[in-house]
C-alpha atoms as a PDB file:
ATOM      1  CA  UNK A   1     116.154 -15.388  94.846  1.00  0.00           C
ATOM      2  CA  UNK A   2     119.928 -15.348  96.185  1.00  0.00           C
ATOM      3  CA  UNK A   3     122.675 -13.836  93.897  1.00  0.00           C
ATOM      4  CA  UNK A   4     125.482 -16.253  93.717  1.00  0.00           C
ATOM      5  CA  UNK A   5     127.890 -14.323  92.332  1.00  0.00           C
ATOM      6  CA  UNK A   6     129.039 -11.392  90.253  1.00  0.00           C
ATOM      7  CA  UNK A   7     130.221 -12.713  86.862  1.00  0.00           C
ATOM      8  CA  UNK A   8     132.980 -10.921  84.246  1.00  0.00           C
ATOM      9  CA  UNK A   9     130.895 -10.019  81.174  1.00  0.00           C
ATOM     10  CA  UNK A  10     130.711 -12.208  78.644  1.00  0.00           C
ATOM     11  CA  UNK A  11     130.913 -10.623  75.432  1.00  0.00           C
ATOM     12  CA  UNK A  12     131.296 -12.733  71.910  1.00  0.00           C
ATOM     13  CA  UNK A  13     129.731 -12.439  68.122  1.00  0.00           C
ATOM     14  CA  UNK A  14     126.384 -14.462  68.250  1.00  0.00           C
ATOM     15  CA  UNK A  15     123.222 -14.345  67.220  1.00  0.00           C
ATOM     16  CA  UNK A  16     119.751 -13.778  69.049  1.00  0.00           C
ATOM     17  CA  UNK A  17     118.118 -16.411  66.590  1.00  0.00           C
ATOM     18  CA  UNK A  18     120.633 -18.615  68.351  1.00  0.00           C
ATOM     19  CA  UNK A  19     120.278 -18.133  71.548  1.00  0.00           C
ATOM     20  CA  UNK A  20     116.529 -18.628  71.368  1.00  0.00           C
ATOM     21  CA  UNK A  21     116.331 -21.706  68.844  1.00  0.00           C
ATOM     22  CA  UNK A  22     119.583 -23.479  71.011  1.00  0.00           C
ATOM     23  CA  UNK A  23     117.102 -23.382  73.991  1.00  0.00           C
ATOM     24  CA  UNK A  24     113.603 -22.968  72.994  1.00  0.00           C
ATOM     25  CA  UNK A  25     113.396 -26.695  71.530  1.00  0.00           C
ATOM     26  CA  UNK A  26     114.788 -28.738  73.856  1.00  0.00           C
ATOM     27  CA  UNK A  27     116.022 -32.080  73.250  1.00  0.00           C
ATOM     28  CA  UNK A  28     118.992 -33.743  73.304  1.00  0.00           C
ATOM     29  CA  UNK A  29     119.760 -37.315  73.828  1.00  0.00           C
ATOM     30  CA  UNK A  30     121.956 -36.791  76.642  1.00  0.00           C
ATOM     31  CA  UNK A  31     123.912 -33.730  78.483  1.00  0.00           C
ATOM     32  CA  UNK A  32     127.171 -33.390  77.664  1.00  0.00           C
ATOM     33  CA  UNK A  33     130.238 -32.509  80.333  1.00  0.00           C
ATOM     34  CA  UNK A  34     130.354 -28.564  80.586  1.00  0.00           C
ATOM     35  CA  UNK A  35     131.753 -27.336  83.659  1.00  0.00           C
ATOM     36  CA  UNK A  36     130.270 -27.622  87.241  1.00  0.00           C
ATOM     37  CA  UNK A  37     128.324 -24.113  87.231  1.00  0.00           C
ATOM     38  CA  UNK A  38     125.587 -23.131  85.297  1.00  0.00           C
ATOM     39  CA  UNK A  39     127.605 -20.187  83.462  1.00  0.00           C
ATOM     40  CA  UNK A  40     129.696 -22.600  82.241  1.00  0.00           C
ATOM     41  CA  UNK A  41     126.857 -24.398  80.397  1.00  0.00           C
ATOM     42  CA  UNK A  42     125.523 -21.325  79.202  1.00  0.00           C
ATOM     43  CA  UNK A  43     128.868 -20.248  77.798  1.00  0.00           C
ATOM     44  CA  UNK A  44     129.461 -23.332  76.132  1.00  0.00           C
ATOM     45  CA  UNK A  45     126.020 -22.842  74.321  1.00  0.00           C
ATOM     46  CA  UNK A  46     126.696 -19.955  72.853  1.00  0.00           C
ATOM     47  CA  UNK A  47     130.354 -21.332  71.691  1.00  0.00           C
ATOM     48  CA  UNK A  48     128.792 -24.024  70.363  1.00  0.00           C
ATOM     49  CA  UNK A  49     126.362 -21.632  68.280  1.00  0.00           C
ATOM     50  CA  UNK A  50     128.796 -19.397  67.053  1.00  0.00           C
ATOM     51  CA  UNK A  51     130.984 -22.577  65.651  1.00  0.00           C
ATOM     52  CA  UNK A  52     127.956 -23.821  63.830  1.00  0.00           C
ATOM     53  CA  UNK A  53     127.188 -20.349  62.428  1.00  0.00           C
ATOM     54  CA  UNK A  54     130.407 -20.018  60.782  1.00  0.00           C
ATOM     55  CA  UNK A  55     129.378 -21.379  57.433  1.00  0.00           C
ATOM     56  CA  UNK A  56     125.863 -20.171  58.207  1.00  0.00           C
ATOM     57  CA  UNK A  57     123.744 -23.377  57.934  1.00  0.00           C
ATOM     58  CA  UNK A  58     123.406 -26.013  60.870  1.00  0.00           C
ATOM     59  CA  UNK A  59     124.543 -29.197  60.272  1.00  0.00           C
ATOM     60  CA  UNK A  60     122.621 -32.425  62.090  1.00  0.00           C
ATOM     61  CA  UNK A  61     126.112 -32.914  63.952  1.00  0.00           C
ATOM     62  CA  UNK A  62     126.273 -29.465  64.745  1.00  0.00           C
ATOM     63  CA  UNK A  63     122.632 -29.256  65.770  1.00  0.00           C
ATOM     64  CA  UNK A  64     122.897 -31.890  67.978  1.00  0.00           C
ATOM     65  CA  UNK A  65     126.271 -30.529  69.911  1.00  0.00           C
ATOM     66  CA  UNK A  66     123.986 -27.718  70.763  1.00  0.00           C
ATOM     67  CA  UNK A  67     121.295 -29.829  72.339  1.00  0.00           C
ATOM     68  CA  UNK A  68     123.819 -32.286  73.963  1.00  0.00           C
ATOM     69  CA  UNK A  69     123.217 -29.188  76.550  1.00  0.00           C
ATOM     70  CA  UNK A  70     119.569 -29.514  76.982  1.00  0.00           C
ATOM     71  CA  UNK A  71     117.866 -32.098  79.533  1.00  0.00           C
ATOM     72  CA  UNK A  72     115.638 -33.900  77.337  1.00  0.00           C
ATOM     73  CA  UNK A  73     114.347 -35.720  80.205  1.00  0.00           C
ATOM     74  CA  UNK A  74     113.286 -33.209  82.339  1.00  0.00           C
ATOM     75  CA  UNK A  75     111.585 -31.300  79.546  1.00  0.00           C
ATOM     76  CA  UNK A  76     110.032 -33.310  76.703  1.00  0.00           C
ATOM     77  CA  UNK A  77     107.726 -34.655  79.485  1.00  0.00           C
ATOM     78  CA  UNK A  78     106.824 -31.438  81.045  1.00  0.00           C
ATOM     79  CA  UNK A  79     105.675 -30.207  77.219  1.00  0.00           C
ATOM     80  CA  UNK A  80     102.883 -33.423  77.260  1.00  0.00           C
ATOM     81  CA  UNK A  81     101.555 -32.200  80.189  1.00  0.00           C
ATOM     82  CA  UNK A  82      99.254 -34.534  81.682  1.00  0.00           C
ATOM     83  CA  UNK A  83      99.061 -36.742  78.440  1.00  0.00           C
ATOM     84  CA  UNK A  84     102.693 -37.883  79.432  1.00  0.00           C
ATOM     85  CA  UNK A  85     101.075 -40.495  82.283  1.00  0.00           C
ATOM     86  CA  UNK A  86      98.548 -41.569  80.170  1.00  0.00           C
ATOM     87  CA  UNK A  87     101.312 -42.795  77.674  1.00  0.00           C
ATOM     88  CA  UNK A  88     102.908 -46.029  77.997  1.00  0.00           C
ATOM     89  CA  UNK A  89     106.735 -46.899  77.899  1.00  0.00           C
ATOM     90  CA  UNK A  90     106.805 -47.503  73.964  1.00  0.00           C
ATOM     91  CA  UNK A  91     105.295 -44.268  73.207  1.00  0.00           C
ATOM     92  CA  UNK A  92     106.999 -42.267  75.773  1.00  0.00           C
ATOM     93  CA  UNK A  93     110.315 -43.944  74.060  1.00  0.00           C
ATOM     94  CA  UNK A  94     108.643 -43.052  70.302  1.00  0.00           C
ATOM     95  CA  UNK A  95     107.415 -39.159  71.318  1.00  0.00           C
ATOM     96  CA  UNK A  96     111.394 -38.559  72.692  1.00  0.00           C
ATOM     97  CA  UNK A  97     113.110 -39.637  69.817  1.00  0.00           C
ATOM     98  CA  UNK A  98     110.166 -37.598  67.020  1.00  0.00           C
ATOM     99  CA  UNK A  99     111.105 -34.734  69.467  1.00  0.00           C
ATOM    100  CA  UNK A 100     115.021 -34.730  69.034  1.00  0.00           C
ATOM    101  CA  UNK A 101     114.075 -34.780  65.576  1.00  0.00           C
ATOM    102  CA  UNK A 102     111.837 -31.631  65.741  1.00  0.00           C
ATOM    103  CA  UNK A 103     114.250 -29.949  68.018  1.00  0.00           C
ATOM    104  CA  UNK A 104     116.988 -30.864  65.587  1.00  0.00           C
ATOM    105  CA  UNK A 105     115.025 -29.388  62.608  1.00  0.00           C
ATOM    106  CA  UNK A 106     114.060 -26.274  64.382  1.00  0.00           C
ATOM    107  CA  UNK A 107     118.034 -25.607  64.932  1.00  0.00           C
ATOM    108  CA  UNK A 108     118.660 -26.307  61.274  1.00  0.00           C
ATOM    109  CA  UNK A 109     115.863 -23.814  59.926  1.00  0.00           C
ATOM    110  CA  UNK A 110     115.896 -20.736  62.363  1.00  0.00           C
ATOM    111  CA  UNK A 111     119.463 -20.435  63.255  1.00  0.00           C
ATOM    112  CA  UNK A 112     120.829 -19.358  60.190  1.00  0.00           C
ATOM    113  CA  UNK A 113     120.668 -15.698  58.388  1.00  0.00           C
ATOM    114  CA  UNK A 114     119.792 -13.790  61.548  1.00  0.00           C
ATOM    115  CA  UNK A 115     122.295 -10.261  62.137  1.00  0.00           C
ATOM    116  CA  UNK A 116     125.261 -10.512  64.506  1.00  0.00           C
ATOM    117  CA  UNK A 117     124.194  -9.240  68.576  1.00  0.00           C
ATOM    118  CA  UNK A 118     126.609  -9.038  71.147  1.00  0.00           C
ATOM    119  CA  UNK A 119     125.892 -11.129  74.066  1.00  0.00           C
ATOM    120  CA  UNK A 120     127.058 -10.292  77.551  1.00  0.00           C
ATOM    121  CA  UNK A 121     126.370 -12.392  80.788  1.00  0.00           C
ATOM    122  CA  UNK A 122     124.565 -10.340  83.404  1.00  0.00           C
ATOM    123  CA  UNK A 123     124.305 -12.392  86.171  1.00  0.00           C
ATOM    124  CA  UNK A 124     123.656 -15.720  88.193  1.00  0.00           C
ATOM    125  CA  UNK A 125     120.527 -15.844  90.245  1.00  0.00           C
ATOM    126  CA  UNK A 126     119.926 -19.176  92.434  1.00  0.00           C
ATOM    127  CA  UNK A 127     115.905 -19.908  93.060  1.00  0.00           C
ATOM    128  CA  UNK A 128     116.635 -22.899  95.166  1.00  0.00           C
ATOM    129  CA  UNK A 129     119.879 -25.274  95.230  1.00  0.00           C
ATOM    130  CA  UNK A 130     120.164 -27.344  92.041  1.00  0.00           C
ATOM    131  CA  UNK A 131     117.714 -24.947  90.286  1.00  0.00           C
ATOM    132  CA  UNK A 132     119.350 -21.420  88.668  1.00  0.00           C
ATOM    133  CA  UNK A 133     118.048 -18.619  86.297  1.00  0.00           C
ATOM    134  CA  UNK A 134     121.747 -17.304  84.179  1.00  0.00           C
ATOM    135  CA  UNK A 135     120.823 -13.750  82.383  1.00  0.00           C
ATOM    136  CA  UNK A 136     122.081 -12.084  79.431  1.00  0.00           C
ATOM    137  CA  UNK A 137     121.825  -8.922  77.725  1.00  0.00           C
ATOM    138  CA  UNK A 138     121.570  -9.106  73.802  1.00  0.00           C
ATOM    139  CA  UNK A 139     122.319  -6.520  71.617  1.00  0.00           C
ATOM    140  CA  UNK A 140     122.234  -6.203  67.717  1.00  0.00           C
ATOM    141  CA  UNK A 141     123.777  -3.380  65.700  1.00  0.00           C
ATOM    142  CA  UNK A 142     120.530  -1.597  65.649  1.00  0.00           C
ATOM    143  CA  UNK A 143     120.903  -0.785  69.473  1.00  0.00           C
ATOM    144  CA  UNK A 144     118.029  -3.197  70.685  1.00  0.00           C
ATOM    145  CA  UNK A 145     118.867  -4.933  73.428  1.00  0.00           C
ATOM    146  CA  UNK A 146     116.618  -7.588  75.459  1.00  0.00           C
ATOM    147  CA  UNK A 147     117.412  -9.766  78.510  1.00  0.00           C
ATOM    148  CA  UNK A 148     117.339 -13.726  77.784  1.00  0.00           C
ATOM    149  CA  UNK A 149     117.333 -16.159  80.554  1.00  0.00           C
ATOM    150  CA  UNK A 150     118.400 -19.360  80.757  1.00  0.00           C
ATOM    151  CA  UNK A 151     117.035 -21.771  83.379  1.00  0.00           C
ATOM    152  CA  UNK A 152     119.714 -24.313  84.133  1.00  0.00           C
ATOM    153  CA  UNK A 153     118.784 -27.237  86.991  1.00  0.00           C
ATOM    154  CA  UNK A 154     121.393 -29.593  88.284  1.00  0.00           C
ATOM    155  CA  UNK A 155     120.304 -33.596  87.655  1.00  0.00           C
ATOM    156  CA  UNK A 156     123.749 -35.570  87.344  1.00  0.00           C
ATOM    157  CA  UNK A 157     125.248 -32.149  86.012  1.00  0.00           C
ATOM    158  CA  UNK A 158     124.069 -29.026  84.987  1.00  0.00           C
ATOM    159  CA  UNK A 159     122.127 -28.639  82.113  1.00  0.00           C
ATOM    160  CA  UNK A 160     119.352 -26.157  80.537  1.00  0.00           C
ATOM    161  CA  UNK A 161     115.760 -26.500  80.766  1.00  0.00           C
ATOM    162  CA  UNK A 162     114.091 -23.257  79.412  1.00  0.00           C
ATOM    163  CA  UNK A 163     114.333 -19.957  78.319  1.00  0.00           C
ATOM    164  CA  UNK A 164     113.036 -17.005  78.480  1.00  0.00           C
ATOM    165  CA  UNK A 165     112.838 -13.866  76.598  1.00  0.00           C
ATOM    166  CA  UNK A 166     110.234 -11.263  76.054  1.00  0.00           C
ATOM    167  CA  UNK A 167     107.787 -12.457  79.336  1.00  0.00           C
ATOM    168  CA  UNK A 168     107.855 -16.130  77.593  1.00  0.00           C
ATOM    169  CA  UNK A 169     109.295 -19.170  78.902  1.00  0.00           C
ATOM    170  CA  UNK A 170     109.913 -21.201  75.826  1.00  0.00           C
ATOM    171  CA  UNK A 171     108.969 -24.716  77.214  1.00  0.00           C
ATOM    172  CA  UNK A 172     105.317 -23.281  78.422  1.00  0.00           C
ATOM    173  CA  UNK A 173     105.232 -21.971  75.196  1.00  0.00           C
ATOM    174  CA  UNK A 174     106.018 -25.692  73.654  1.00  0.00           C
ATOM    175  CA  UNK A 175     103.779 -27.282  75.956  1.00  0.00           C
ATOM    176  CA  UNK A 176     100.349 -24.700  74.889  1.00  0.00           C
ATOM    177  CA  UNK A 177     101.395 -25.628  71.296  1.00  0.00           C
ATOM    178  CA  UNK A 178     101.325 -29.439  71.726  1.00  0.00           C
ATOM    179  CA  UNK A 179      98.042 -29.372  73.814  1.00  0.00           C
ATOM    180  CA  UNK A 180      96.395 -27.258  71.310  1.00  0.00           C
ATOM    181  CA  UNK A 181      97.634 -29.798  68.645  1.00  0.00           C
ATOM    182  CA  UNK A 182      96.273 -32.543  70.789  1.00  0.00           C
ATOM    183  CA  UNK A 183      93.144 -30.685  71.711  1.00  0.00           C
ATOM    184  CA  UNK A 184      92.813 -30.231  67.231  1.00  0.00           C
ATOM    185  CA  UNK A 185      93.188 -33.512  66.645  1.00  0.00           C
ATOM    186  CA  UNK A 186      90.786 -35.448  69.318  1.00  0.00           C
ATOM    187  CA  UNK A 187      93.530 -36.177  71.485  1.00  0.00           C
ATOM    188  CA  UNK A 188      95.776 -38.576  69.161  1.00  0.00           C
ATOM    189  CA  UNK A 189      99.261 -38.487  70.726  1.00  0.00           C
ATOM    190  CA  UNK A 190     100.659 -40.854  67.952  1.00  0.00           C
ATOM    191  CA  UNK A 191      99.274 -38.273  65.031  1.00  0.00           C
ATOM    192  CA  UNK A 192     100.970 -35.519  67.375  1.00  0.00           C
ATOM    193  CA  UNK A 193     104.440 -37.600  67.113  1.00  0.00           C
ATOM    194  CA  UNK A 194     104.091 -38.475  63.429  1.00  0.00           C
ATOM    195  CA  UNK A 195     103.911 -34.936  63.191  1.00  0.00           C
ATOM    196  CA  UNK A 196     106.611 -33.450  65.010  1.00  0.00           C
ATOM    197  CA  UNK A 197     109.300 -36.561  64.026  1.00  0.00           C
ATOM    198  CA  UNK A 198     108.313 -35.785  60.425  1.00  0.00           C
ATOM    199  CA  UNK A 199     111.292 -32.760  60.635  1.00  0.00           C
ATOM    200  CA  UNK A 200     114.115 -32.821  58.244  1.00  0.00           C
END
């Protein structure tokens, strides 16, 4: 992978609970305008999830300004696997809108009451035009620190598609989760979206 380019740090007052929930469940209804480089949506991300945090719940408005940076159309497919061509238009349209709502209702429960980390923007690596891996350093005040980072692909703008901290890409992760659901429940995709669209 090619370096792009060395970046200032970026240091602010987040949380790791919010860097991992803003991208780990990934679904918004459509990208919003963030810049034209993949720092730039990164950095609005974790703006966006310090705002929210001020009060220290998640609103659904506030929860959904954080997804507006997620490409729910490259990824909400991609975590049905091979079920997604079996499904037809009106469940494809019916699975994307119970997943904003999970997504939503993840944000709402997991970002809240986690201790302050200092976030810092490592750097930029490109794997192949349009596709780019942005990487952080997290600390908290216990002097942990771990490296998240953000895969962010260019479709009509620049917006994330995974995470990754720890050795796990959060997406994967979704996508084992949903196929062991389907595999529990004899394959039922319409039980698997009752489920999931059943968040708060």
């Amino acid at each position: 992978m090619k370096v792009l380019k060395s970046l200032s740090p970026l240091k602010t007052r987040t949380t790791l609970a919010g860097i991992l929930m803003a991208a780990a469940f990934l679904s918004p209804a459509a990208a919003a305008s963030t810049g034209g480089s993949p720092e730039a949506v990164v950095n609005t991300a974790v703006e966006r999830t310090l705002a929210a945090l001020e009060d220290a719940k998640i609103s659904n408005q506030e929860a959904d300004s954080i997804l507006e940076l997620i490409d729910v159309d490259q990824v909400a497919p991609f975590t049905m696997g091979r079920h997604w061509r079996t499904m037809d238009e009106a469940t494809k349209g019916e699975f994307l809108d119970a997943f904003r709502k999970f997504a939503r209702g993840q944000l709402r429960d997991h970002l809240s009451g986690f201790s302050q980390a200092d976030v810092e923007i490592l750097r930029t690596l490109e794997r192949r035009p349009g596709d780019t891996i942005v990487t952080m350093k997290v600390s908290n005040g216990d002097g942990d620190e771990h490296l998240v980072s953000w895969r962010v692909t260019d479709n009509d703008g620049w917006k994330v598609t995974d995470i990754e901290t720890m050795g796990l890409w959060f997406a994967i992760e979704q996508r084992a989760q949903f196929q062991a659901m389907l595999d529990k429940n004899g394959g039922n995709i319409r039980e698997l979206i009752s489920e999931i669209g059943a968040a708060r």
